[in-house]
Protein backbone atom coordinates (compact mmCIF):
# COMPACT_ATOMS: atom_id res chain seq x y z
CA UNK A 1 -16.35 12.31 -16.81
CA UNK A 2 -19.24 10.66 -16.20
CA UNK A 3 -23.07 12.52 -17.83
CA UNK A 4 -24.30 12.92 -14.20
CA UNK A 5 -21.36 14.34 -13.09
CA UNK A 6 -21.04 16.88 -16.18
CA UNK A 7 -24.88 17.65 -14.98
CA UNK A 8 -23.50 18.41 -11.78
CA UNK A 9 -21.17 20.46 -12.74
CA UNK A 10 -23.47 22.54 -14.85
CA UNK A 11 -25.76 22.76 -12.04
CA UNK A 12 -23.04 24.33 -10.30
CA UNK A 13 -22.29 26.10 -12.45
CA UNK A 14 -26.06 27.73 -12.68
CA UNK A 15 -26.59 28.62 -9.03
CA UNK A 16 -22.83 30.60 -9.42
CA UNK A 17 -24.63 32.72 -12.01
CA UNK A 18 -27.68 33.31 -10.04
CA UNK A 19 -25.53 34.73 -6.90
CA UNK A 20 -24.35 31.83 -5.27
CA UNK A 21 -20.63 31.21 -4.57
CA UNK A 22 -18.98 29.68 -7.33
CA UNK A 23 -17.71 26.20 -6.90
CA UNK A 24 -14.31 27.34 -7.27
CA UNK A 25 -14.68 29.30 -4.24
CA UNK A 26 -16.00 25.44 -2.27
CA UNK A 27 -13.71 23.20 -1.00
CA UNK A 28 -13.36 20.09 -2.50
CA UNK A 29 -14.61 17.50 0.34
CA UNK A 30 -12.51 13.90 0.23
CA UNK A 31 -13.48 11.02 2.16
CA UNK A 32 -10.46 9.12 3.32
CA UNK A 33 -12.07 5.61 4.07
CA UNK A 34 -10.16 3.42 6.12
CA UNK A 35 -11.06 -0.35 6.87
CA UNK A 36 -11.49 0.42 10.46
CA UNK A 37 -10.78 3.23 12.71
CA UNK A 38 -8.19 2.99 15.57
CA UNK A 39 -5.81 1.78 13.18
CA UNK A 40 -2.37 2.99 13.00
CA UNK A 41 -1.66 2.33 9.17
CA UNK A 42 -4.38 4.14 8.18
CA UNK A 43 -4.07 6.96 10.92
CA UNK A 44 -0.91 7.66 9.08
CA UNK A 45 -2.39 7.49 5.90
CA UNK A 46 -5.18 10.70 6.96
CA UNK A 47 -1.91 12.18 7.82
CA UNK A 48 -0.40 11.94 4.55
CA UNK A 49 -3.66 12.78 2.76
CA UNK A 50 -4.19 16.13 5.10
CA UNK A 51 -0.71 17.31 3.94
CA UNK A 52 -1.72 16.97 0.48
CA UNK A 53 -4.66 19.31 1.29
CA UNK A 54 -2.67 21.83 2.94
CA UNK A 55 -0.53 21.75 -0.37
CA UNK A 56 -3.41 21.69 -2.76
CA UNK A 57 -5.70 24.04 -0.95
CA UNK A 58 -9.03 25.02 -0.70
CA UNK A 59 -9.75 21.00 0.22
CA UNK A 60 -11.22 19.20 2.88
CA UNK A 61 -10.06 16.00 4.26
CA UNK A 62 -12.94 13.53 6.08
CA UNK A 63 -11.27 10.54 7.53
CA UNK A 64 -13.69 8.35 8.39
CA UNK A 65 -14.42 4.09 8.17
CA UNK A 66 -16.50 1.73 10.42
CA UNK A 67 -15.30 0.74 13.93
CA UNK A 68 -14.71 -2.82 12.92
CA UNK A 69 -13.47 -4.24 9.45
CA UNK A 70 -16.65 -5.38 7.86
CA UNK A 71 -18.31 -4.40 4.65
CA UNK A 72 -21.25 -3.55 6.13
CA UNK A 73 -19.55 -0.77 8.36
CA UNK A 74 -18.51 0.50 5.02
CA UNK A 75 -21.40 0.70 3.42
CA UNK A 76 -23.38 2.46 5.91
CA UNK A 77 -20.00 5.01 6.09
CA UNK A 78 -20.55 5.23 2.46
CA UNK A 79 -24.36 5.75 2.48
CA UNK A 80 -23.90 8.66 4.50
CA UNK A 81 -20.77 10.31 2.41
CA UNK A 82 -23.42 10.22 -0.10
CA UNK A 83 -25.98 12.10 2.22
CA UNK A 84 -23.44 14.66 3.01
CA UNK A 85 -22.96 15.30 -0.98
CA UNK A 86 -18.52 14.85 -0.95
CA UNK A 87 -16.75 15.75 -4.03
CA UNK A 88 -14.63 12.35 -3.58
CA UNK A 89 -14.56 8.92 -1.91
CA UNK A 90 -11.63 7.07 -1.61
CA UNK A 91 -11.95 4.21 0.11
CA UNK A 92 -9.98 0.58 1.50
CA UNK A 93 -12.33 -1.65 0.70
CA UNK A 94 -13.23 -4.83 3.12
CA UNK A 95 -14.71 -6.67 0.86
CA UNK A 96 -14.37 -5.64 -3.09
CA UNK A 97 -17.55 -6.93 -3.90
CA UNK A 98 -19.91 -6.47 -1.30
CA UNK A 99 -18.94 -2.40 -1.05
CA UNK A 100 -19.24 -1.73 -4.79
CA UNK A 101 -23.09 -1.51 -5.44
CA UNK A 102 -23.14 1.56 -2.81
CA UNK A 103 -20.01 2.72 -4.34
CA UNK A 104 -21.79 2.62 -8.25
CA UNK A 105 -25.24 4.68 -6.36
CA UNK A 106 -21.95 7.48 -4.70
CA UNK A 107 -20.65 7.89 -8.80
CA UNK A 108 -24.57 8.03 -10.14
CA UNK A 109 -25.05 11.16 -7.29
CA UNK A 110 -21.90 12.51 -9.46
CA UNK A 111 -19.10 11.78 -7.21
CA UNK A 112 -15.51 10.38 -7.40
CA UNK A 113 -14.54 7.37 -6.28
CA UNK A 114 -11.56 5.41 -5.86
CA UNK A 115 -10.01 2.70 -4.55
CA UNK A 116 -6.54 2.49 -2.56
CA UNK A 117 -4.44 -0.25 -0.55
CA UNK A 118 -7.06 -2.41 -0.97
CA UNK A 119 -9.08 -2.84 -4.24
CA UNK A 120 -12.93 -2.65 -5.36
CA UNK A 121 -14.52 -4.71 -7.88
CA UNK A 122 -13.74 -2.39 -11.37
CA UNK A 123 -17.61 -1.66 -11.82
CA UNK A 124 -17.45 0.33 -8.02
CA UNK A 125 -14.61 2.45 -8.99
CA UNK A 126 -13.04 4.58 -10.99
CA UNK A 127 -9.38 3.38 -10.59
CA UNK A 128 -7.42 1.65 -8.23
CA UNK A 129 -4.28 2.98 -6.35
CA UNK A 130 -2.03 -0.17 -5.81
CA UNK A 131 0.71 0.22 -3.21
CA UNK A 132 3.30 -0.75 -5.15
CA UNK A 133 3.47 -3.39 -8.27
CA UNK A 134 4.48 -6.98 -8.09
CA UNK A 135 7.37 -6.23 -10.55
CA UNK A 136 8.80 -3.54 -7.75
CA UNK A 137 8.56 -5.65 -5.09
CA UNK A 138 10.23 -8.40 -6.05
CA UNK A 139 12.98 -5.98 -7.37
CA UNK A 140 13.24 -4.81 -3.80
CA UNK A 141 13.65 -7.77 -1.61
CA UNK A 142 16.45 -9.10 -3.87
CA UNK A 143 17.87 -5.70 -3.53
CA UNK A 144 17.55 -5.61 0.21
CA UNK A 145 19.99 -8.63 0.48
CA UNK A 146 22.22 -7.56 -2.30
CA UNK A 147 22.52 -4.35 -0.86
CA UNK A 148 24.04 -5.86 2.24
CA UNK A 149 26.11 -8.35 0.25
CA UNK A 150 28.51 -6.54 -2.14
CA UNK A 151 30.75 -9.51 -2.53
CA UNK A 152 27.62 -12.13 -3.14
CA UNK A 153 27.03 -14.79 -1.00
CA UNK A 154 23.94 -17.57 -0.44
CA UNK A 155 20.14 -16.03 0.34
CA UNK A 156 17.50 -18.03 0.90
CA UNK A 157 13.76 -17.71 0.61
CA UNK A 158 10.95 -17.91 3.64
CA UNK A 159 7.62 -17.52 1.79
CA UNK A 160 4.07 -18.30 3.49
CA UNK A 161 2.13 -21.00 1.56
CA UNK A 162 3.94 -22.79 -1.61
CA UNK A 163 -0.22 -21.79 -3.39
CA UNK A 164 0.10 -17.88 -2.39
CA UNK A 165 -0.84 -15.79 -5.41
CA UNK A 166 1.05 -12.99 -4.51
CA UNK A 167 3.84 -14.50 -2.59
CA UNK A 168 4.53 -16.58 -5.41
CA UNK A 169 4.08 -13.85 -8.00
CA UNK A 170 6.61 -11.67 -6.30
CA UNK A 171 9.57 -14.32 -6.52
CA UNK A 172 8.85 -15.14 -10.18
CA UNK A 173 9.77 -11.02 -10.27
CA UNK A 174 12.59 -11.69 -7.81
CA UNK A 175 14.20 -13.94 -10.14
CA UNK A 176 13.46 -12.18 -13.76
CA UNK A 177 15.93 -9.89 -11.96
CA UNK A 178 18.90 -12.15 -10.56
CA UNK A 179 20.39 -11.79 -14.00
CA UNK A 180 21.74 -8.78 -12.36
CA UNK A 181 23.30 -10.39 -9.03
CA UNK A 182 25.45 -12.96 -10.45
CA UNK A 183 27.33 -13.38 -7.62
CA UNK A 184 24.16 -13.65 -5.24
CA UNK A 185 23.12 -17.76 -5.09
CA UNK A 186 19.48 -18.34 -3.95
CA UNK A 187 20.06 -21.72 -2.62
CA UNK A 188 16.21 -22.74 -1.19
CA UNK A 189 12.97 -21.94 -1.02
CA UNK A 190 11.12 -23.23 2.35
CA UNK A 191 7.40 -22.40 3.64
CA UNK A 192 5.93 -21.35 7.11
CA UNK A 193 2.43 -21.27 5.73
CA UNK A 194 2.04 -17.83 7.43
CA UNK A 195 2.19 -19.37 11.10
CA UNK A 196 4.77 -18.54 13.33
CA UNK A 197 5.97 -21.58 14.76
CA UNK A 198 6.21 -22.83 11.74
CA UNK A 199 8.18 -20.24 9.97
CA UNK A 200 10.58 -20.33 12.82
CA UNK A 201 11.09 -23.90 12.41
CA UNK A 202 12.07 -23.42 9.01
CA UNK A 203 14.61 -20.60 9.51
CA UNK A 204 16.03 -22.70 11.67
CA UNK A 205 16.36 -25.39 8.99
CA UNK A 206 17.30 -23.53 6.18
CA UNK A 207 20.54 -22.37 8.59
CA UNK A 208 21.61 -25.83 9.53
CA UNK A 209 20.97 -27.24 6.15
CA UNK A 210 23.56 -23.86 4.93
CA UNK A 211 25.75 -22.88 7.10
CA UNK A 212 27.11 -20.51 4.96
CA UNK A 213 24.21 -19.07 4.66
CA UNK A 214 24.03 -15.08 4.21
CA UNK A 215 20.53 -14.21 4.17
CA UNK A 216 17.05 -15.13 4.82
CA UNK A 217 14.43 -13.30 2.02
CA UNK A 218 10.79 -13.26 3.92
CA UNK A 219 8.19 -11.57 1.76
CA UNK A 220 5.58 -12.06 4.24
CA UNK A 221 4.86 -10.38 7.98
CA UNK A 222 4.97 -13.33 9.59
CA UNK A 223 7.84 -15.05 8.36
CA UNK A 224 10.08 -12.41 8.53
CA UNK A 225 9.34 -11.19 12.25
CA UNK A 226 10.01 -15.64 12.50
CA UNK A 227 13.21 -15.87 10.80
CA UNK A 228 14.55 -12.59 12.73
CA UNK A 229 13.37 -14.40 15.99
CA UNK A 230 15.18 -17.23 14.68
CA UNK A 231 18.39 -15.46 13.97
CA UNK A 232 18.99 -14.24 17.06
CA UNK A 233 18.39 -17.35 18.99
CA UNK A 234 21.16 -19.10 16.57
CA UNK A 235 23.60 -16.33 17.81
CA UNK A 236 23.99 -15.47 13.87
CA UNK A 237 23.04 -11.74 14.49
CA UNK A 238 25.22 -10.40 12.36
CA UNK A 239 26.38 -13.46 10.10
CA UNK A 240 22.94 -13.92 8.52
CA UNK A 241 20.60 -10.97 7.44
CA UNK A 242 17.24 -11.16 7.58
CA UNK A 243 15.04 -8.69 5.27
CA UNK A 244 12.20 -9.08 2.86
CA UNK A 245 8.76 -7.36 4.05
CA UNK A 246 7.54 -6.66 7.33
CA UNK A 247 5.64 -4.25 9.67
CA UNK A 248 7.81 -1.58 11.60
CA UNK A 249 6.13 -2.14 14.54
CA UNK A 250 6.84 -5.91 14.61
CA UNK A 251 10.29 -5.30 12.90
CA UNK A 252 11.90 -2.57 15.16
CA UNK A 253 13.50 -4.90 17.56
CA UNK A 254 15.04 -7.20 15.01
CA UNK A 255 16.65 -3.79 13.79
CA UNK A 256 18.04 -3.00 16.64
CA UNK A 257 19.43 -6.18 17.66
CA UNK A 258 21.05 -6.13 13.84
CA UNK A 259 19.37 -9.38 13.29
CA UNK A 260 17.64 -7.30 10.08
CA UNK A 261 19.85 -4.40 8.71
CA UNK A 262 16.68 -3.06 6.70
CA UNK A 263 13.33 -4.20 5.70
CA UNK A 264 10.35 -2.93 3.11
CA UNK A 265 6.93 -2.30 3.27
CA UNK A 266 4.65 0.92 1.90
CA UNK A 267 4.32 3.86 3.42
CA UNK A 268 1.15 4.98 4.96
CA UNK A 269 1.66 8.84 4.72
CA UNK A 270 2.91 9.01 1.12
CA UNK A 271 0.18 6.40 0.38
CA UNK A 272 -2.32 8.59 2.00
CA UNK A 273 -1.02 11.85 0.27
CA UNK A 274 -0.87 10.02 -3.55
CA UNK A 275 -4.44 9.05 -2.52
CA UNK A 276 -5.89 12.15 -1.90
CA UNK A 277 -3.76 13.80 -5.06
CA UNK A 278 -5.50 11.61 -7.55
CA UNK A 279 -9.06 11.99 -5.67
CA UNK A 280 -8.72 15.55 -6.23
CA UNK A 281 -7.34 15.45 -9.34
CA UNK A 282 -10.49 13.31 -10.98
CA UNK A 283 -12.95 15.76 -8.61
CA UNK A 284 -12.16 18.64 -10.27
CA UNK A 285 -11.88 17.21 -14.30
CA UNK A 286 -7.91 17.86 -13.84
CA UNK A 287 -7.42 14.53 -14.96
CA UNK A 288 -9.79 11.05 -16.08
CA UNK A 289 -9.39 8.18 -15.26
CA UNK A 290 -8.97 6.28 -18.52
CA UNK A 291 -6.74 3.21 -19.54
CA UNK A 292 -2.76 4.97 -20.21
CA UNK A 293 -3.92 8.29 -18.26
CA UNK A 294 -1.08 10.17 -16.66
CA UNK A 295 -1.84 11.96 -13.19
CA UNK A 296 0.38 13.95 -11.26
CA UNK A 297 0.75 12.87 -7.38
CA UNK A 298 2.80 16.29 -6.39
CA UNK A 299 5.86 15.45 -4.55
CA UNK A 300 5.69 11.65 -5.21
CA UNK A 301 5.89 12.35 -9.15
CA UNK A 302 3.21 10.91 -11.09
CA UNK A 303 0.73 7.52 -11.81
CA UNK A 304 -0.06 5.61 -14.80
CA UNK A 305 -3.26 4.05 -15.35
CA UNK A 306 -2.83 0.15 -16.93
CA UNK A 307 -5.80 -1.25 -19.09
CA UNK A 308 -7.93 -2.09 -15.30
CA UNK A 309 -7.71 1.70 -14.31
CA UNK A 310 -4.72 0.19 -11.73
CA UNK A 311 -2.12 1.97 -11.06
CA UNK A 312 0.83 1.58 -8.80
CA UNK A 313 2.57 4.30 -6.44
CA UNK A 314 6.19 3.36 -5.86
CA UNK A 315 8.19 0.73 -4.81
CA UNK A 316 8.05 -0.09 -1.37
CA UNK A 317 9.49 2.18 1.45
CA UNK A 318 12.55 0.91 2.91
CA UNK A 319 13.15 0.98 7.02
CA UNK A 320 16.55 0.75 8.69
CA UNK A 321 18.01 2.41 12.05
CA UNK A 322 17.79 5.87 9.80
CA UNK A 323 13.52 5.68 10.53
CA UNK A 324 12.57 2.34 12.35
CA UNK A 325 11.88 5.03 15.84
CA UNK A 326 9.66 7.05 13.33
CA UNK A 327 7.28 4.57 12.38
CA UNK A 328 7.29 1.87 14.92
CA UNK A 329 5.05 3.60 16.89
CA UNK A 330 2.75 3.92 13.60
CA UNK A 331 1.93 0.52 12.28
């Protein structure tokens, strides 16, 4: 806890003593700021953080970001939390540099902040609420096609760029893990550069060049919404499973053709509720947000804090037939 916000607090504190309500009695104000508004993800998100108000009471969810995805939208949204004195800003940043020196002046006036989905330089912050972890995602997509293949068989990979940080990063966690799939062959790795002609092209390869071929891993938006396309002009719905990561909206008709039997990818609402946990948590000195720190996320269990003040939520949601109608319509 930070000196000005211990001042704060003893402020408060004072004026409860001299007849005013206590600060118990207040609700605890969280700013839920998205990178734009009119956005579906993070509409679902406010959702998710407004049932973790019901649940935690006496607290006040303000959804609110700028009307286009700049930093400078931000800020000014940012500027006037401040203004309006909230307990807590959580925010998706645009830019992680460019938001942080209005996000150090929010934590000088004594409140929270945090950053979620998408990160702020470490000096803007408090902590940082990662989606998921690279080591859980590349568990999942090799699970995705395992799951589907409990006999084995050959996958193949459909990344974006063969220089993607993350895309690479995630298959180097893929394959610590195919120690436990030996009878799951990952025969090629291709790359559509994130482009969708291109990614199509290459699905197309990779199932002439193996036509035993049993799956298609694409842990990127584009390529898997490509290879899916792909599939299904091959007439291989069915033969070849495509899976990886993806967007429910852009995935829901490759899930019902079959030409994808399931798919990851976080969830907004749960994202949105862990959010608004932690924010609480750190506004009211329940927890600090300190290297190894434990806080509890109610109904989605608990994070850890690694030596950056990072911490990761879960592994990524899975969507099938089960919930592809629930959330296609959401992002």
């Amino acid at each position: 806890m930070t000196l000005t916000r211990r001042f704060a607090i003893g402020l408060g504190l004072a004026a409860s003593l001299t007849g005013s309500t206590a600060m118990a009695q207040d609700n605890v104000r969280i700013a839920l700021v998205a990178k734009s508004l009119g956005n579906g993800f993070f509409e679902a998100a406010a959702r998710g953080a407004e049932e973790a108000a019901e649940e935690l009471g006496n607290t006040e969810i303000i959804y609110t970001g700028p009307t286009s995805t700049t930093a400078e939208g931000q800020i000014e949204v940012i500027n006037s939390l401040i203004a309006q004195r909230v307990d807590a800003i959580a925010i998706s940043a645009n830019d992680p540099d460019a938001v942080a020196p209005a996000l150090q002046k929010a934590m000088q006036r004594g409140i929270t902040v945090i950053s979620w989905d998408s990160g702020v330089a470490p000096e803007g912050r408090e902590m940082h609420l990662a989606p998921s972890s690279d080591e859980l995602i590349g568990q999942t997509i090799i699970k995705l096609a395992a799951d589907q293949l409990p006999d084995g068989g050959k996958v193949a990979l459909l990344s974006a760029t063969s220089t993607s940080t993350n895309q690479n990063t995630w298959i180097e966690e893929m394959n610590k893990v195919m120690d436990q799939y030996p009878d799951i062959e990952v025969v090629a790795t291709v790359y559509g550069d994130d482009l969708a002609d291109k990614s199509y092209r290459e699905a197309q390869g990779l199932m002439q060049s193996y036509p035993d071929l049993d799956a298609i891993i694409a842990p990127t938006s584009v390529g898997i919404v490509a290879a899916a396309q792909a599939v299904q002009d091959a007439g291989k719905v069915g033969e070849v499973n495509v899976t990886g990561l993806g967007l429910p909206s852009e995935m829901a008709g490759a899930v019902e053709s079959g030409a994808s039997k399931s798919f990851a990818i976080w969830n907004p609402v749960d994202l949105g509720y862990t959010t608004a946990m932690i924010a609480h948590a750190l506004a009211t000195d329940a927890a600090e947000a300190e290297p190894g720190a434990e806080i509890p996320t109610g109904r989605m269990g608990s994070v850890t804090l690694d030596d950056s003040n990072t911490a990761a939520m879960s592994e990524p949601f899975t969507y099938d037939s089960s919930n592809i109608d629930e959330f296609k319509s959401i992002f």
